[in-house]
PDB file of N, CA and C in Angstrom:
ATOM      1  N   UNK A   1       0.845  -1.181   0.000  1.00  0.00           N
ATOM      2  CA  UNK A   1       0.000   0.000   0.000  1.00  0.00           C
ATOM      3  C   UNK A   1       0.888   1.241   0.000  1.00  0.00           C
ATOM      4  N   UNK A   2       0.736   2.116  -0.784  1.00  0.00           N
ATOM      5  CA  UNK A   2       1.254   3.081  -0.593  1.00  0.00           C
ATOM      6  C   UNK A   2       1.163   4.361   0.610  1.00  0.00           C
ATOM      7  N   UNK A   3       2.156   5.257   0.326  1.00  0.00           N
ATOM      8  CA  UNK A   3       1.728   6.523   1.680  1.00  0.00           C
ATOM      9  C   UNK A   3       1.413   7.074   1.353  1.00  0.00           C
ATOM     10  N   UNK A   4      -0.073   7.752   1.250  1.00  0.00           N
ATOM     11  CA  UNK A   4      -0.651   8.954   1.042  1.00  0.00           C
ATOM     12  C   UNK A   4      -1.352   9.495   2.420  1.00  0.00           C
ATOM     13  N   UNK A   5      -1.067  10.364   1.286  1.00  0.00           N
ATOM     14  CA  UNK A   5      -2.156  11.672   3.105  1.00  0.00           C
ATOM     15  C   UNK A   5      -3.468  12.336   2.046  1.00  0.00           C
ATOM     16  N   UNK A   6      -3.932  13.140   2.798  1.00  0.00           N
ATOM     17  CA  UNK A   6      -4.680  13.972   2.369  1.00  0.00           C
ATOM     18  C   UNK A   6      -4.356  15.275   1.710  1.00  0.00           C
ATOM     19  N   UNK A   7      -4.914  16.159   0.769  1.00  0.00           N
ATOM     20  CA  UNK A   7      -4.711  17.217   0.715  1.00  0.00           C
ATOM     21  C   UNK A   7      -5.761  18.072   1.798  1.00  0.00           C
ATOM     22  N   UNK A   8      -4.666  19.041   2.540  1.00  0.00           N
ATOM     23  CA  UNK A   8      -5.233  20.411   3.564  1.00  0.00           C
ATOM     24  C   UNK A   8      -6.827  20.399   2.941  1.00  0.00           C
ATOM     25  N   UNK A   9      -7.256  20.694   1.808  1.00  0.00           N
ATOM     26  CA  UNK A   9      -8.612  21.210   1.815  1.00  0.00           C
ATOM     27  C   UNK A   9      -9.526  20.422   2.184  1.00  0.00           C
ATOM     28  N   UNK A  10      -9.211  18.799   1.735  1.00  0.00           N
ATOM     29  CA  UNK A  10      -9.804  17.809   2.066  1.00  0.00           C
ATOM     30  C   UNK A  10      -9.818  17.290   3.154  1.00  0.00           C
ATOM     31  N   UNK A  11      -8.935  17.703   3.758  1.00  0.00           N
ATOM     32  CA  UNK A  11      -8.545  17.568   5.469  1.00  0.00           C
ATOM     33  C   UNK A  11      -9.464  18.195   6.195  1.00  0.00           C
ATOM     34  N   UNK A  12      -9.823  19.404   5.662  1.00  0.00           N
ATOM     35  CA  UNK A  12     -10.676  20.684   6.543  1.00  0.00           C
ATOM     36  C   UNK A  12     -12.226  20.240   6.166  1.00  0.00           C
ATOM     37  N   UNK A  13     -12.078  19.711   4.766  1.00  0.00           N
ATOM     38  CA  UNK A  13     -13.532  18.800   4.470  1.00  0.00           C
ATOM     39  C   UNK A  13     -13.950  17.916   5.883  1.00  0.00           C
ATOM     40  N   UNK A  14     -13.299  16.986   6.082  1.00  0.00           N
ATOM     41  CA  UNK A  14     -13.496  15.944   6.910  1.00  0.00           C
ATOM     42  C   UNK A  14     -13.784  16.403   7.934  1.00  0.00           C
ATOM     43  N   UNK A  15     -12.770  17.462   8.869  1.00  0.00           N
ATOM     44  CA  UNK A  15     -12.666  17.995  10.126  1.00  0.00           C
ATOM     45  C   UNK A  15     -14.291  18.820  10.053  1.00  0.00           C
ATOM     46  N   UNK A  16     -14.938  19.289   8.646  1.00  0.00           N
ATOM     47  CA  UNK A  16     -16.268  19.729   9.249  1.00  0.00           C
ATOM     48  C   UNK A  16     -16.781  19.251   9.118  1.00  0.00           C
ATOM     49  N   UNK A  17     -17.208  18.111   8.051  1.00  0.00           N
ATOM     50  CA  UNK A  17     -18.012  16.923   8.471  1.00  0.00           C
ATOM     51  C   UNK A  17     -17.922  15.973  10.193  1.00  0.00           C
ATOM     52  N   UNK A  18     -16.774  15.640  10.131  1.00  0.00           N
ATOM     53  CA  UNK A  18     -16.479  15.212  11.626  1.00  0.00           C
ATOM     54  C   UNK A  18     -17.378  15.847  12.640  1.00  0.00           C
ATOM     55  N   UNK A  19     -16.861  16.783  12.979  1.00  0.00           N
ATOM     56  CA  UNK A  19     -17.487  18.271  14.172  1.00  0.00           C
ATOM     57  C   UNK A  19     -18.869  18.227  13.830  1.00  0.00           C
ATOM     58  N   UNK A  20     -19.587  18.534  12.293  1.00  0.00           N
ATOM     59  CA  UNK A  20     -20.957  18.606  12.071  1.00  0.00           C
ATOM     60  C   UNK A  20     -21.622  17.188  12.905  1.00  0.00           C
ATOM     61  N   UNK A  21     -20.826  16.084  12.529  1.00  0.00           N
ATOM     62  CA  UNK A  21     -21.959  15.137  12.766  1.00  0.00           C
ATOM     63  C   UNK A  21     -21.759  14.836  14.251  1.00  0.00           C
ATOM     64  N   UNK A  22     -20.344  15.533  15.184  1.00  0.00           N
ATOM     65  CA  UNK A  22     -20.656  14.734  16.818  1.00  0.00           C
ATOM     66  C   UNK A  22     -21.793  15.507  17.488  1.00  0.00           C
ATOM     67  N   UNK A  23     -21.903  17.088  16.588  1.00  0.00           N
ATOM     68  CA  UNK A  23     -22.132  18.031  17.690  1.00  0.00           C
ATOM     69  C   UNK A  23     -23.600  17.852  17.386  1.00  0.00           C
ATOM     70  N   UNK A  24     -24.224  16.952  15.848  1.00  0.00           N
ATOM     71  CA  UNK A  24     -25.358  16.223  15.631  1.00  0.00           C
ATOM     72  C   UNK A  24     -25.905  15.342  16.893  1.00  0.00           C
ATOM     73  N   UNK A  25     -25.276  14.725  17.368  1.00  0.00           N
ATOM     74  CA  UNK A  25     -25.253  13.552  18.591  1.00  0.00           C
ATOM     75  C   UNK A  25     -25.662  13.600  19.753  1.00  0.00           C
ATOM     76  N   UNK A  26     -25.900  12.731  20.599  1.00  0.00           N
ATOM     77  CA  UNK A  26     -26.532  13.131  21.935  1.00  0.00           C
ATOM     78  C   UNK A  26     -24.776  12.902  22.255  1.00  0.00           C
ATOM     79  N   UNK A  27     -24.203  13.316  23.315  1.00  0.00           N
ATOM     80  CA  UNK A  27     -23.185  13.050  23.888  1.00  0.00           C
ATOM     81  C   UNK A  27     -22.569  11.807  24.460  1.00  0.00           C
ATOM     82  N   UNK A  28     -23.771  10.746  24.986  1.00  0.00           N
ATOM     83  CA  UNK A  28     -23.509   9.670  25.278  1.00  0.00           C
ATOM     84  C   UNK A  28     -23.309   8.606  23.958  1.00  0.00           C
ATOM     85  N   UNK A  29     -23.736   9.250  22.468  1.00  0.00           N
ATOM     86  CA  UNK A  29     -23.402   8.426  21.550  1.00  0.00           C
ATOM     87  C   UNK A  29     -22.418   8.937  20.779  1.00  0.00           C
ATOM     88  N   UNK A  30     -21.405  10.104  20.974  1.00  0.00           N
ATOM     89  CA  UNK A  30     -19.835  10.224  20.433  1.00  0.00           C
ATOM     90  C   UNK A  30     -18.588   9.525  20.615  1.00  0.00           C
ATOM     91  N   UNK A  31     -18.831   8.713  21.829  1.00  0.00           N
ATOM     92  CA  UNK A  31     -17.664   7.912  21.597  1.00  0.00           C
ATOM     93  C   UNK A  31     -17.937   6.603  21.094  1.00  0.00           C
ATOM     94  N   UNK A  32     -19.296   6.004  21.038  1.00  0.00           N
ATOM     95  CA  UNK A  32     -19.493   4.894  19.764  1.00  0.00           C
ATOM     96  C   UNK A  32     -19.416   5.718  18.674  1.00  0.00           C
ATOM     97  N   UNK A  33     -19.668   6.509  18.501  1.00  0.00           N
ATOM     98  CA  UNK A  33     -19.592   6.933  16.623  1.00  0.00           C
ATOM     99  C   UNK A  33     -18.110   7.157  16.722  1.00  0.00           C
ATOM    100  N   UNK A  34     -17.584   7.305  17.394  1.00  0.00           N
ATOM    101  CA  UNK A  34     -15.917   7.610  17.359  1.00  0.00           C
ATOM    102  C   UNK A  34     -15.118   6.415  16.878  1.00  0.00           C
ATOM    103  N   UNK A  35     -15.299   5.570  17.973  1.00  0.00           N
ATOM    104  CA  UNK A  35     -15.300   3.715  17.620  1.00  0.00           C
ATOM    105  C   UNK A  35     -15.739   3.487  16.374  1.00  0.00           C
ATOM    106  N   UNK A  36     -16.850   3.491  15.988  1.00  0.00           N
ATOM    107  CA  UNK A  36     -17.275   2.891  14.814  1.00  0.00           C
ATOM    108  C   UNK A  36     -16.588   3.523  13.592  1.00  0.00           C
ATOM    109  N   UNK A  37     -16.809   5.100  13.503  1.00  0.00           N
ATOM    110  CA  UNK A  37     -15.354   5.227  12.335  1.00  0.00           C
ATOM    111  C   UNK A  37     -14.214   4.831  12.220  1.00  0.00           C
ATOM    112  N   UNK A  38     -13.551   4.977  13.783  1.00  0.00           N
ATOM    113  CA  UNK A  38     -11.967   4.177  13.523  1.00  0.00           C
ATOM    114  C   UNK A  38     -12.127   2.807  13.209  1.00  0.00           C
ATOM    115  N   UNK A  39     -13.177   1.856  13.523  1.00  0.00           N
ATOM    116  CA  UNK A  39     -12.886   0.695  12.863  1.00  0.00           C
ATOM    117  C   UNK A  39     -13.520   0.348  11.222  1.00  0.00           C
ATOM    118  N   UNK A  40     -14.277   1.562  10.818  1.00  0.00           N
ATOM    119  CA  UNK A  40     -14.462   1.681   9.686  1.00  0.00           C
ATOM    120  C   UNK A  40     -13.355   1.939   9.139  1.00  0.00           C
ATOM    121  N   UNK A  41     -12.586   3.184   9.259  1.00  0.00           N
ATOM    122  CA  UNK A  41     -11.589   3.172   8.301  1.00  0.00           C
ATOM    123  C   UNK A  41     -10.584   2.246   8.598  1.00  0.00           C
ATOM    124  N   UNK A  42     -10.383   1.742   9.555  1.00  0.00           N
ATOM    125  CA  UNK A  42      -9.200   0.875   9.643  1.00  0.00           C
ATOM    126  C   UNK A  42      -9.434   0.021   8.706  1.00  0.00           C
ATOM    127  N   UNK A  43     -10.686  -0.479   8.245  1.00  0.00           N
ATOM    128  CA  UNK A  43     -10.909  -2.082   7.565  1.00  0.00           C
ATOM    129  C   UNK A  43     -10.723  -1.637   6.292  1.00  0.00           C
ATOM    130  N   UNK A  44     -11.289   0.068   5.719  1.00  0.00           N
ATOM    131  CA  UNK A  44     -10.943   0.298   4.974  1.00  0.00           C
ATOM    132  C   UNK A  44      -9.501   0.555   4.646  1.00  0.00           C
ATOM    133  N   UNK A  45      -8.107   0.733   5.467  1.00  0.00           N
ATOM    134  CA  UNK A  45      -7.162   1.096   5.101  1.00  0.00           C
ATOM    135  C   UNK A  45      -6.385  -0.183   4.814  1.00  0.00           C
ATOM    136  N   UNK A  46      -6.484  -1.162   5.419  1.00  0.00           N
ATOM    137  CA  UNK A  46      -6.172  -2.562   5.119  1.00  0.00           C
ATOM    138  C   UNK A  46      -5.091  -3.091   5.592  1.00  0.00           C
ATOM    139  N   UNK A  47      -3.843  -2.476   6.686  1.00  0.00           N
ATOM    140  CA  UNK A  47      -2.734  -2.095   6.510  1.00  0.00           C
ATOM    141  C   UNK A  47      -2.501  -2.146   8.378  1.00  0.00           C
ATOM    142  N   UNK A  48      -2.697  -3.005   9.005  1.00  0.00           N
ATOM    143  CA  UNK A  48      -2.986  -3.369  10.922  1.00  0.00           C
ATOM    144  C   UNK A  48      -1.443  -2.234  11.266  1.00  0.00           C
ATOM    145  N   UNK A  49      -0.389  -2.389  10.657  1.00  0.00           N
ATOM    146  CA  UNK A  49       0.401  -1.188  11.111  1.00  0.00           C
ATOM    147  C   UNK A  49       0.399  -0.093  11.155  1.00  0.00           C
ATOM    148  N   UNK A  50      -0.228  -0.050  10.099  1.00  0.00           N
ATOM    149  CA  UNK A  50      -0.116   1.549   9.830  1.00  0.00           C
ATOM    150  C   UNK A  50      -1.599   2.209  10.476  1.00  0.00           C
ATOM    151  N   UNK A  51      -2.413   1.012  10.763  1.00  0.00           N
ATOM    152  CA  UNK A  51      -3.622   1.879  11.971  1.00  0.00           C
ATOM    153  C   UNK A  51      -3.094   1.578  13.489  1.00  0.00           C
ATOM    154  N   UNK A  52      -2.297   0.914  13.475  1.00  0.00           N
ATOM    155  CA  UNK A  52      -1.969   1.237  14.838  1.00  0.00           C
ATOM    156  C   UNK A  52      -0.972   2.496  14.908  1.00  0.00           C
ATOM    157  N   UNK A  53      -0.471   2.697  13.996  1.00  0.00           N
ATOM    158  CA  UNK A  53       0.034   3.904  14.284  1.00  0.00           C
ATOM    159  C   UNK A  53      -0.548   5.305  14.536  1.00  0.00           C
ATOM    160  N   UNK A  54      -1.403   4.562  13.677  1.00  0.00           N
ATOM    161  CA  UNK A  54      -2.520   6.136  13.215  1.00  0.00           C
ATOM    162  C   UNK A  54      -3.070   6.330  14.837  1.00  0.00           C
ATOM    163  N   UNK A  55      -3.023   5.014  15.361  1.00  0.00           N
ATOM    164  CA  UNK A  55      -3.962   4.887  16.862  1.00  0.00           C
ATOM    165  C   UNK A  55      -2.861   5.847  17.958  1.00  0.00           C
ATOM    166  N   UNK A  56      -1.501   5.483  17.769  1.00  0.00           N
ATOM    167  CA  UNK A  56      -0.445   5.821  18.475  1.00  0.00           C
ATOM    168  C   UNK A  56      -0.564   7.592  18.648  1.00  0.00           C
ATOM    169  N   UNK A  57      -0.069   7.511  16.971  1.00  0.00           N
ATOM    170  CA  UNK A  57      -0.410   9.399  16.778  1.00  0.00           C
ATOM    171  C   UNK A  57      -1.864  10.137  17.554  1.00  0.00           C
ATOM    172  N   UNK A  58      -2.607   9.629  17.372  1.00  0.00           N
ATOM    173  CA  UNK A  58      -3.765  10.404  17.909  1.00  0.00           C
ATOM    174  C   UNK A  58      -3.872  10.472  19.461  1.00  0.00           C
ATOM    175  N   UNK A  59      -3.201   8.862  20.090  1.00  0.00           N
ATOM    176  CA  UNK A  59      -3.054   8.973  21.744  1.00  0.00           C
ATOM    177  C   UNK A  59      -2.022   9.801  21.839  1.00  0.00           C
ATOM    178  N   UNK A  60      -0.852  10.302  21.162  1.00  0.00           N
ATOM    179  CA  UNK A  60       0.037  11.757  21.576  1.00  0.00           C
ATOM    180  C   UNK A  60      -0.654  12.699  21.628  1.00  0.00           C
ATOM    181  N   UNK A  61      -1.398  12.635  20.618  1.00  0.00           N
ATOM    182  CA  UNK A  61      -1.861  14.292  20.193  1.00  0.00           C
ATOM    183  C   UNK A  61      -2.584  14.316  21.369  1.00  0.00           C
ATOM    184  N   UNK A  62      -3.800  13.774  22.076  1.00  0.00           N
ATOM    185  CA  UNK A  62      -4.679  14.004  22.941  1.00  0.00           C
ATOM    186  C   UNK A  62      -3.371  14.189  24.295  1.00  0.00           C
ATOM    187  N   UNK A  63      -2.581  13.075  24.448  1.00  0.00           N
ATOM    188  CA  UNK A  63      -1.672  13.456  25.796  1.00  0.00           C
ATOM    189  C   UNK A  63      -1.060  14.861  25.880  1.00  0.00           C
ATOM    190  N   UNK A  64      -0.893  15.628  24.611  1.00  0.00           N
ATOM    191  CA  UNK A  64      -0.231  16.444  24.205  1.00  0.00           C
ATOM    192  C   UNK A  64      -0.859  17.810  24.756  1.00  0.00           C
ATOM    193  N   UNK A  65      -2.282  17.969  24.457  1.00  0.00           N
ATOM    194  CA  UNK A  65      -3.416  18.553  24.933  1.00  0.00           C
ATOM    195  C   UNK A  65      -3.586  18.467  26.011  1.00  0.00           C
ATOM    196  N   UNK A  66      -3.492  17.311  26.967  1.00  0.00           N
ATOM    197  CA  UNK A  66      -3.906  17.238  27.867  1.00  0.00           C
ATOM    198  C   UNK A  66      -2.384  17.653  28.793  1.00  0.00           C
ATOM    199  N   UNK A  67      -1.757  17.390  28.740  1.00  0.00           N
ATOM    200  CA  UNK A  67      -0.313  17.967  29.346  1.00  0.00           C
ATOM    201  C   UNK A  67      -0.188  19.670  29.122  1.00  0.00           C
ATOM    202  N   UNK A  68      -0.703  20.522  28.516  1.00  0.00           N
ATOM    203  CA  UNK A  68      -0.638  22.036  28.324  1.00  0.00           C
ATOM    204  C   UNK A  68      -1.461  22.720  29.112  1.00  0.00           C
TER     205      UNK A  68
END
């Protein structure tokens, strides 16, 4: 599989779709819809390393936040 990313615009696509649909949500159902995308795209990415990484990166970023 190759490495691709996103392009920025398409990035900012997602990030308002994302935000649109938690802040859609009752609160007690954002962290299943949270779950259920990451294991959506994981199955879609096909690639068990490279989503655990993806898993890794995102537990920094939040420690990262949460340490400031």
């Amino acid at each position: 599989m190759t490495d691709t990313t996103l392009p920025f615009a398409d990035l900012e696509r997602v990030y308002e779709c994302l935000a649109e649909t938690l802040d859609s949500l009752p609160e007690y159902q954002e962290r299943l819809f949270l779950a259920q995308l990451a294991l959506a795209l994981a199955h879609r990415v096909g690639d068990v390393e490279r989503v655990m990484a993806a898993v890794e990166e995102a537990r920094r970023g939040v420690a990262e936040v949460s340490d400031v």
